[in-house]
Protein backbone atom coordinates (compact mmCIF):
# COMPACT_ATOMS: atom_id res chain seq x y z
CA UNK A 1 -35.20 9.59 14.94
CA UNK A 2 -32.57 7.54 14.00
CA UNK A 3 -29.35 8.56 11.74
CA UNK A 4 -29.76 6.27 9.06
CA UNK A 5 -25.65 4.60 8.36
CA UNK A 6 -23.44 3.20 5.97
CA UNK A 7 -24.31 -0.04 6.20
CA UNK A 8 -28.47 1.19 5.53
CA UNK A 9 -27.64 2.87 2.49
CA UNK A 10 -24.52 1.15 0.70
CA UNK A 11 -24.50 -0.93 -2.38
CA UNK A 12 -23.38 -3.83 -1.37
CA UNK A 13 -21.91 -5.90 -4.60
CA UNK A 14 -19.23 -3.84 -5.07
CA UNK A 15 -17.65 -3.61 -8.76
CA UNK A 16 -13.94 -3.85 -7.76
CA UNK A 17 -11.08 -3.95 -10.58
CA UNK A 18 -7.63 -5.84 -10.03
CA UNK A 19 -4.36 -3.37 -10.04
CA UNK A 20 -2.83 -5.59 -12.84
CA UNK A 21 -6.04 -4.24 -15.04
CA UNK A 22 -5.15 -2.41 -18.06
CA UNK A 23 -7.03 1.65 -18.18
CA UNK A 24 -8.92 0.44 -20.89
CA UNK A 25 -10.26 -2.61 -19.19
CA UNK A 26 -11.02 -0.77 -16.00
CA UNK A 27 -12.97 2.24 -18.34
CA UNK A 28 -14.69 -1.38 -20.28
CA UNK A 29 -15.76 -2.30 -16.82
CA UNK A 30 -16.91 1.26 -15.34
CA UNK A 31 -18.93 2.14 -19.33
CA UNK A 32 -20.85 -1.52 -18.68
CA UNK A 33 -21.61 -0.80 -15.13
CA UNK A 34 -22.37 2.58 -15.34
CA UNK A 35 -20.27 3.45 -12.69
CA UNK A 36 -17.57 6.55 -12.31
CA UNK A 37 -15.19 4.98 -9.86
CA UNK A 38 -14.34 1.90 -8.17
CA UNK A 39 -12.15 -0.05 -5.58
CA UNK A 40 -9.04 -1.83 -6.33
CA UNK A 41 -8.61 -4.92 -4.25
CA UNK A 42 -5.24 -7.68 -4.75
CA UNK A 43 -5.76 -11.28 -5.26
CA UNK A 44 -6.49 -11.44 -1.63
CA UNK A 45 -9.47 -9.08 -1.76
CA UNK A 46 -7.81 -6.46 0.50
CA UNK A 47 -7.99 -2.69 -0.58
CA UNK A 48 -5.21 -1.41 -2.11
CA UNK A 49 -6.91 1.59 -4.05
CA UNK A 50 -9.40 3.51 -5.57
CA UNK A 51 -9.60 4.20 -9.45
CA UNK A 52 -11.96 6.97 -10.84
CA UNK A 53 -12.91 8.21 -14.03
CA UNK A 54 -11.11 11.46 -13.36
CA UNK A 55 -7.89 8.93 -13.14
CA UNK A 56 -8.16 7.87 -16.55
CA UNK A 57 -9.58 10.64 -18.04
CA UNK A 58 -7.00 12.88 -17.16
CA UNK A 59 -3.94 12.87 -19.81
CA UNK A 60 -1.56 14.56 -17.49
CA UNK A 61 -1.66 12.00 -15.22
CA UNK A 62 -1.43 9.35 -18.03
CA UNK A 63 1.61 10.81 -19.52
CA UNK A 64 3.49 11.25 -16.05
CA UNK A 65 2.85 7.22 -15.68
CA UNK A 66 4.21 6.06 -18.44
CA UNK A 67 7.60 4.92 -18.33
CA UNK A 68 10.38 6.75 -20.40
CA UNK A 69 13.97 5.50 -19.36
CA UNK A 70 15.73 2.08 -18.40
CA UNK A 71 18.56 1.68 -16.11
CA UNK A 72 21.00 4.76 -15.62
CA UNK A 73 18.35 7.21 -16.63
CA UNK A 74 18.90 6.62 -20.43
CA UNK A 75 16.43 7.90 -22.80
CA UNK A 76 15.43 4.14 -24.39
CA UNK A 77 12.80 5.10 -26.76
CA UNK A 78 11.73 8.55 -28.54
CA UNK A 79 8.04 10.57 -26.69
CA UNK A 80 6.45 9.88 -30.30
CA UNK A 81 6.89 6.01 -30.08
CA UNK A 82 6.42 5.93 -26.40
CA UNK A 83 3.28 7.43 -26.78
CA UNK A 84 2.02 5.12 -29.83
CA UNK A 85 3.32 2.20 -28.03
CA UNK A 86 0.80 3.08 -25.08
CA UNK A 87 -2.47 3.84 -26.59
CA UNK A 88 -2.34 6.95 -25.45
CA UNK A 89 -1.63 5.33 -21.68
CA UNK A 90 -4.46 2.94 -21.57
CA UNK A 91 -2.41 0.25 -22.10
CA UNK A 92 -0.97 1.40 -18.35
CA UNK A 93 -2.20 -0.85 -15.56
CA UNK A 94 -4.88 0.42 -12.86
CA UNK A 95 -1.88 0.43 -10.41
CA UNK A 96 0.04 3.26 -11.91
CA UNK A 97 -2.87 5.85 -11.55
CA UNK A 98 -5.15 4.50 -8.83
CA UNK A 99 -5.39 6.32 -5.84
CA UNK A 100 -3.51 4.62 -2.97
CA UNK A 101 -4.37 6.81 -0.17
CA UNK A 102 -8.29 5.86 0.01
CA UNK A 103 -10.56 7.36 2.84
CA UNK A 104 -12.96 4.19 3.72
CA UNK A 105 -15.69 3.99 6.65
CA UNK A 106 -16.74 1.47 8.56
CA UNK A 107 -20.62 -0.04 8.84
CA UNK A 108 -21.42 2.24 11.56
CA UNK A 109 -20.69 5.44 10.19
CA UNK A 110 -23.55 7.68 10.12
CA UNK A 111 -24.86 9.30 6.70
CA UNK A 112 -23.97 13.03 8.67
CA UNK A 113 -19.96 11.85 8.66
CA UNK A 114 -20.26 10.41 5.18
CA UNK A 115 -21.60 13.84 3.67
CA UNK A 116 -18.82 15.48 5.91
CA UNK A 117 -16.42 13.41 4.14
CA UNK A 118 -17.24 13.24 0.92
CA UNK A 119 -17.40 17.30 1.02
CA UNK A 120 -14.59 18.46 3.07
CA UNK A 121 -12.59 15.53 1.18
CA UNK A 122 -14.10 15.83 -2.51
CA UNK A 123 -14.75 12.47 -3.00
CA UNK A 124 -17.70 10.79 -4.47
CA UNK A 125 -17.52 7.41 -2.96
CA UNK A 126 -16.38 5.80 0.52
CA UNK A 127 -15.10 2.09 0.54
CA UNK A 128 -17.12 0.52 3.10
CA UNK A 129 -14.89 -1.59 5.45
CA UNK A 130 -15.40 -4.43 8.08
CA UNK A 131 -12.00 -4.92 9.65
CA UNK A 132 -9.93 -5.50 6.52
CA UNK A 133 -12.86 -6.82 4.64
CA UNK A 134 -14.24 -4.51 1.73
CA UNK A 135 -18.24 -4.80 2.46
CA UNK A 136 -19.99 -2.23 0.79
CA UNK A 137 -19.82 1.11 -1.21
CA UNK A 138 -21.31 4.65 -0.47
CA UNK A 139 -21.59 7.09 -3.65
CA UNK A 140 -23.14 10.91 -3.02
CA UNK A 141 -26.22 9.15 -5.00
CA UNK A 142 -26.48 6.68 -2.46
CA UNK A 143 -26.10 9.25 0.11
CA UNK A 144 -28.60 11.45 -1.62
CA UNK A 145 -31.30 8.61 -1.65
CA UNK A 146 -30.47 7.90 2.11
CA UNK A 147 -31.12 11.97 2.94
CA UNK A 148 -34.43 11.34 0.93
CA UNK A 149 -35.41 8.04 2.64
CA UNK A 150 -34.87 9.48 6.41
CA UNK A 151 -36.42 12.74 4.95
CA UNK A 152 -40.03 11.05 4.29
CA UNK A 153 -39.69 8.88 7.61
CA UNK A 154 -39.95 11.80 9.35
CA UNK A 155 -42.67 13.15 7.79
């Protein structure tokens, strides 16, 4: 039997968010779509990184992005109105806490490497990619429904 691949079990309109997105936009976008991560792609529609609900949700990494001095290292404006001033860091853009490294696969890539990745990485989604072209997207659901699907074929 044949391993079923990426391109067999991805979704294929991909919700992608722009890096010049504020957090709260991108979490607007991922609530409507129902979705817990997605791609960030430039005006060109390459891949320039990956933004997850983990990303926003996580007030550490929120706080570390927000800017706190001007030129020389000077303290310009006291934590308390920093923090007011940035909604609590949703007013941040997607670029300051997307991921920038992103592991991506091609077409090809057969659902037994996907798992592998998405475990031995802890990721929940791969960035499908032809060339430099985002195509598709692979969550662990979609994988999940692709281990069911070649499951019952073999039956």
């Amino acid at each position: 039997m044949k391993e079923l691949t990426a391109q067999e079990i991805m979704t294929r309109e991909v919700i992608t968010v722009p890096p010049t997105a504020t957090l709260r936009e991108a979490a607007q976008l991922m609530a409507e779509k129902q979705i817990s991560g997605m791609p960030v792609v430039d005006d060109a529609g390459h891949l320039v990184g990956i933004l997850t609900e983990a990303d926003i949700l996580d007030p550490d990494k929120r706080h570390t992005a927000i800017p706190r001095t001007g030129a020389f290292g000077i303290f310009l404006i006291p934590e308390e109105q920093l923090r007011r001033a940035y909604d609590d860091g949703l007013a941040l853009t997607v670029d300051k806490l997307m991921t920038r490294k992103v592991v991506t696969v091609t077409p090809n890539t057969p659902i037994s490497e996907l798992m592998r990745l998405m475990v031995v990485r802890r990721i929940n989604r791969l960035p499908v990619m032809d060339g430099d072209r985002l195509v598709g997207i692979v969550t662990r659901e979609d994988v999940l429904r692709g281990m069911l699907r070649g499951h019952q074929s073999a039956e």
